[in-house]
Protein backbone atom coordinates (compact mmCIF):
# COMPACT_ATOMS: atom_id res chain seq x y z
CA UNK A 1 -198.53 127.06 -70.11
CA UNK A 2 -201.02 126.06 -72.72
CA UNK A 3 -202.07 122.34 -72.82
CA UNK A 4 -203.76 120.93 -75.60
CA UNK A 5 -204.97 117.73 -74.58
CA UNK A 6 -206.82 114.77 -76.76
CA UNK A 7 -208.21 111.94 -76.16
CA UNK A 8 -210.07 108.78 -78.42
CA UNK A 9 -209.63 105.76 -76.04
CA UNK A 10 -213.40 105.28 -75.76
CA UNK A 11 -216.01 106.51 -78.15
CA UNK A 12 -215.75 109.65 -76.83
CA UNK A 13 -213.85 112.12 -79.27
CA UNK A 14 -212.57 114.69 -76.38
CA UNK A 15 -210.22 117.79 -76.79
CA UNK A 16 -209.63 120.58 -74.19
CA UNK A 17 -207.40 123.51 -73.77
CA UNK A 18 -205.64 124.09 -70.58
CA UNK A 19 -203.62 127.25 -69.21
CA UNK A 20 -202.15 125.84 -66.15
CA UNK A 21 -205.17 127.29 -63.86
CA UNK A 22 -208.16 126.15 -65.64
CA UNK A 23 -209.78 124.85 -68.70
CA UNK A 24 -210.45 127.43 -71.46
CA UNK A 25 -212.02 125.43 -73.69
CA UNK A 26 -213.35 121.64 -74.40
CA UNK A 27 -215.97 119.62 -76.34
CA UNK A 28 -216.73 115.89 -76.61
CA UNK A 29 -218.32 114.01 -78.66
CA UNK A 30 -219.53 110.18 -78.70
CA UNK A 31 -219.68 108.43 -81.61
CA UNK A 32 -217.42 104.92 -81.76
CA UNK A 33 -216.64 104.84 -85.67
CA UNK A 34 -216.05 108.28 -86.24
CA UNK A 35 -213.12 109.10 -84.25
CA UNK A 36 -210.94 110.21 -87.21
CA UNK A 37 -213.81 112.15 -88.91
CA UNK A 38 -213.92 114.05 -85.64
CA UNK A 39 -211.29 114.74 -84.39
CA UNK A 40 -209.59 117.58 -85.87
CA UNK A 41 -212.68 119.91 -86.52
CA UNK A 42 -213.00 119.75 -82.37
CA UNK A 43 -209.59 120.94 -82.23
CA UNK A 44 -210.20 123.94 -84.00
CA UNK A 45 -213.46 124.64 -82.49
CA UNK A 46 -211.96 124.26 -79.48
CA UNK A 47 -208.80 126.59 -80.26
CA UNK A 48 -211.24 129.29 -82.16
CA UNK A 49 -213.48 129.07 -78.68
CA UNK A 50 -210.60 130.13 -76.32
CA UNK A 51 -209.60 132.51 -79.20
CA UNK A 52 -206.10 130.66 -79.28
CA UNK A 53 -203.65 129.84 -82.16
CA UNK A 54 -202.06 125.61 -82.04
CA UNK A 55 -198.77 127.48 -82.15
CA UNK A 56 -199.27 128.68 -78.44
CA UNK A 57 -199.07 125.48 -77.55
CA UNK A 58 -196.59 124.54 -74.99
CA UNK A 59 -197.44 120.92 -74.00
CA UNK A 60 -199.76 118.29 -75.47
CA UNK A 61 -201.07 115.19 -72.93
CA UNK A 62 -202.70 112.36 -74.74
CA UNK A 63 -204.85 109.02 -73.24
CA UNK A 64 -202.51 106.07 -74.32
CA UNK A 65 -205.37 104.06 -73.14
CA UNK A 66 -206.01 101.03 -72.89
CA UNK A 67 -209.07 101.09 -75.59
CA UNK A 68 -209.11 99.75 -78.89
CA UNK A 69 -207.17 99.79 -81.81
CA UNK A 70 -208.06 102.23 -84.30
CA UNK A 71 -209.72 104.43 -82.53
CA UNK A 72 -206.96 104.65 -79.44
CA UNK A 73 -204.15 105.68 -82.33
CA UNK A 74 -206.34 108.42 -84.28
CA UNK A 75 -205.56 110.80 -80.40
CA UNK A 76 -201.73 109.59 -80.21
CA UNK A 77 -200.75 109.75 -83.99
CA UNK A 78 -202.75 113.42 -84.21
CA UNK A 79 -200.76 114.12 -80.73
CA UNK A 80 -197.57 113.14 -82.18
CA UNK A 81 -197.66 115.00 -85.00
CA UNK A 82 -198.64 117.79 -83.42
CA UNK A 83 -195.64 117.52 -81.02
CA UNK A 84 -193.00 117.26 -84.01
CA UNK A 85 -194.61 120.61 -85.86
CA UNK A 86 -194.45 122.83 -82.82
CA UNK A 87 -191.56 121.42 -80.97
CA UNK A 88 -193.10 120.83 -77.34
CA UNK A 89 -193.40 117.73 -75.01
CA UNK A 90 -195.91 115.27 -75.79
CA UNK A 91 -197.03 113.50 -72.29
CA UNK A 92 -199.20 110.22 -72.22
CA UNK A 93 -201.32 109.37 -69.63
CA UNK A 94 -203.37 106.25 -68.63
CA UNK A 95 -207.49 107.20 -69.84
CA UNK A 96 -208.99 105.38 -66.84
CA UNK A 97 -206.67 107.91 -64.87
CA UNK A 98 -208.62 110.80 -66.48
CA UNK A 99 -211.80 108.98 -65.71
CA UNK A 100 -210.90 108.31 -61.86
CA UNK A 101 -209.85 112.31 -61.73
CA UNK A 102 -213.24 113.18 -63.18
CA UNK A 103 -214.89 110.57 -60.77
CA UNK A 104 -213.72 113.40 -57.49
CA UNK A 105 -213.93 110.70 -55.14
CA UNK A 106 -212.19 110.30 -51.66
CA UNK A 107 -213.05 106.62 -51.21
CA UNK A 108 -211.92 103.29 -52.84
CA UNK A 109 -213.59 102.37 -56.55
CA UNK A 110 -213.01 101.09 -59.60
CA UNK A 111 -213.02 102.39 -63.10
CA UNK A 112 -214.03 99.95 -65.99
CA UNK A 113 -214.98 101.53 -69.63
CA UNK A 114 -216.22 99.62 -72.49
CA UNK A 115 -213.69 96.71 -74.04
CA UNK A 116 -216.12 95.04 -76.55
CA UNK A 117 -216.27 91.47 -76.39
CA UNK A 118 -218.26 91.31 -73.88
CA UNK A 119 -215.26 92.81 -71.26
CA UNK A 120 -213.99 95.64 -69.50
CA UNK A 121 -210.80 97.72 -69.46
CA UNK A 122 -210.79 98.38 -65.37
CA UNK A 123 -208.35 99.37 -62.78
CA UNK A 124 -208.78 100.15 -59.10
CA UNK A 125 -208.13 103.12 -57.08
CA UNK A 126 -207.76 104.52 -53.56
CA UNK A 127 -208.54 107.73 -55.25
CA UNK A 128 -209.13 110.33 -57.66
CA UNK A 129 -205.31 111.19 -57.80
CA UNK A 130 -204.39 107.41 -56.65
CA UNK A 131 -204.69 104.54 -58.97
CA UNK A 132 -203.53 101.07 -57.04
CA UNK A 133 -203.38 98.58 -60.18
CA UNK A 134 -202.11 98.16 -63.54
CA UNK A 135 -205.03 98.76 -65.99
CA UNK A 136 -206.57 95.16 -67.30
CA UNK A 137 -209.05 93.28 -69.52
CA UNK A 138 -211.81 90.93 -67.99
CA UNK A 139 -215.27 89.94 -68.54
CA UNK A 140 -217.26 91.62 -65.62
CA UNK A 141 -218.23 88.39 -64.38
CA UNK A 142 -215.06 87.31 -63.89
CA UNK A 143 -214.48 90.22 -61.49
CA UNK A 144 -217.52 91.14 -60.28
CA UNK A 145 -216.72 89.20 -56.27
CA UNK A 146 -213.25 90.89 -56.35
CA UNK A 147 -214.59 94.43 -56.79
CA UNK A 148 -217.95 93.75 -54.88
CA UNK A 149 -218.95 96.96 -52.81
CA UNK A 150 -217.06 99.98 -55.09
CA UNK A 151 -218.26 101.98 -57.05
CA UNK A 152 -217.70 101.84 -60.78
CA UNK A 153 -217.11 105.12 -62.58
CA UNK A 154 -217.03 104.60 -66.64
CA UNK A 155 -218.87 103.24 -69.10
CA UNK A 156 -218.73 99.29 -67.67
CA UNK A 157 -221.19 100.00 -64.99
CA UNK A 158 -223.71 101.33 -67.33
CA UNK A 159 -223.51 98.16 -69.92
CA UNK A 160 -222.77 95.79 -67.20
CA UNK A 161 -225.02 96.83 -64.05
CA UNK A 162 -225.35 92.92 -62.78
CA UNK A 163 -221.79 92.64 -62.42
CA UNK A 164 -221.42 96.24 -60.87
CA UNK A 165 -224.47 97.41 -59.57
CA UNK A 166 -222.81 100.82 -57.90
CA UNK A 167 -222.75 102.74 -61.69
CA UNK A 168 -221.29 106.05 -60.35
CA UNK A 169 -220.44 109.63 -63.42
CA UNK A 170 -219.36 110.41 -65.40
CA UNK A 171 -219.43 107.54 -67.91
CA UNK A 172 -217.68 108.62 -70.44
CA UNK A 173 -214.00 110.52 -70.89
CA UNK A 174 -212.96 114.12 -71.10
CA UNK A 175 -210.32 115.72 -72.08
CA UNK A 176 -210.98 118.53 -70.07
CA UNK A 177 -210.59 115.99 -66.83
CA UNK A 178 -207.28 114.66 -68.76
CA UNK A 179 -206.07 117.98 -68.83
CA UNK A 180 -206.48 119.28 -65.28
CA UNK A 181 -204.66 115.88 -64.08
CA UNK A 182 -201.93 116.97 -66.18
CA UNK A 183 -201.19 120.21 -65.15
CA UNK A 184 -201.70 119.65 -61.62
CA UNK A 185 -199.10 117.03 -62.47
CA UNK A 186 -196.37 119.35 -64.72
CA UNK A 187 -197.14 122.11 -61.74
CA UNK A 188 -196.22 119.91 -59.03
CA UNK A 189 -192.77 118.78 -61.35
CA UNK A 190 -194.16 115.50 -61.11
CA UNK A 191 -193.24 114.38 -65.41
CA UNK A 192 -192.28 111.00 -63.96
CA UNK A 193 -195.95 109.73 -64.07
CA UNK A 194 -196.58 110.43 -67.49
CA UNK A 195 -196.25 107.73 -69.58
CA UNK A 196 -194.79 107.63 -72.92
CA UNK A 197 -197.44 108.42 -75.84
CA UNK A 198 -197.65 104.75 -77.12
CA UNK A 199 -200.41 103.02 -77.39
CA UNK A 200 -202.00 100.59 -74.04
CA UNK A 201 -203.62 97.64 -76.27
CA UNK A 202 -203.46 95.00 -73.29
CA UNK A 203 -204.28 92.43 -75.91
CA UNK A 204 -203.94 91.62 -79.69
CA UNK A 205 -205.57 92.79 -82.35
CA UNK A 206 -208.70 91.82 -84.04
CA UNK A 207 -206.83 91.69 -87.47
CA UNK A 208 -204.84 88.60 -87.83
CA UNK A 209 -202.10 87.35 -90.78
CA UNK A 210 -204.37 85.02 -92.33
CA UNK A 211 -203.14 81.11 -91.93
CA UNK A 212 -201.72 78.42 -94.74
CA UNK A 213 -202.82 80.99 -97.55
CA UNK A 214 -201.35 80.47 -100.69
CA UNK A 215 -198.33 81.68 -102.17
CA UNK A 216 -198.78 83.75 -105.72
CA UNK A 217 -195.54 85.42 -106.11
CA UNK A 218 -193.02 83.29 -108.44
CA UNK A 219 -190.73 80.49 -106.98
């Protein structure tokens, strides 16, 4: 196995190489407007690292999210295409879930990255393997008394410590963390949890069809 996995959920830009036993090679980088600038050069430092080719590529795993909208699609459309050139399985998984993994925690918490708009993508797990919700949007307020008492792995504790005051690492993706859960995951014949590599927007985009505009074309 080789498994090239990618992720651009958050504003970290996060690629790691996987051989079914451990990580050969990863970087991340956090910048929130460059995720397409970055991308790519991080796959090929990461491939040139491990002193790999993209053609040994067996599998690819993805985060489908939930983040926002450009940045989320740069990682699946660079997956996807990826996946059509060589030929292998392209698996998605959930980017909290690669969070939680990181988090190596035995005890119930939450992880909640950054949303914008004042709000949090969050879910809540049993686990580092276990996640017990569907991933959702809220303002941390709104949630704060329901997830009072667990920790909160991801970037939402750090920019919202009055709502959850138990800020536990790491706070920001890897791919690296993606890629472990994923092979545990293909080693254990366990596909069915992967999710398909489409995007997790959990609500609408900013951009909107603007309203009453006016027709130019000819009647």
């Amino acid at each position: 196995m080789l498994l090239l996995a990618v992720d651009t959920a958050t504003p970290a830009v996060t690629v790691a190489l996987h051989d079914g036993v451990s990580v050969l090679a990863s970087e991340s980088q956090v910048d929130a407007r460059r995720h397409g600038e970055l991308l790519l050069p991080a796959v090929d430092r990461v491939f040139a690292e491990a002193g790999l080719a993209l053609g040994a590529v067996t599998d690819l795993v993805v985060g489908v999210g939930p983040g926002p909208y450009t940045g989320l699609r740069v990682g699946l459309v660079t997956a996807a295409a990826f996946g059509s050139t060589l030929g292998v399985p392209v698996h998605g998984l959930c980017t909290l879930d690669g969070l939680a993994y990181a988090a190596c925690l035995d005890e119930p918490f939450v992880v909640a990255t950054d949303a914008r708009r004042k709000e949090v993508y969050w879910a809540r797990y049993a686990d580092s393997r276990t996640r017990l919700t569907e991933p959702a949007v809220d303002r941390p307020a709104d949630i704060a008394a329901e997830l009072a008492g667990l920790p909160v792995v991801g970037a939402g504790g750090v920019l919202y410590p009055e709502a959850f005051p138990l800020a536990r690492e790491p706070e920001h993706q890897s791919a690296a963390a993606l890629a472990s859960l994923a092979a545990e995951r293909i080693a254990a014949g366990d596909t069915d949890a992967f999710l398909p590599a489409l995007p997790l927007y959990l609500r609408r985009p900013d951009a909107q069809v603007p309203k009453n505009y006016k027709v130019v074309t000819p009647k």
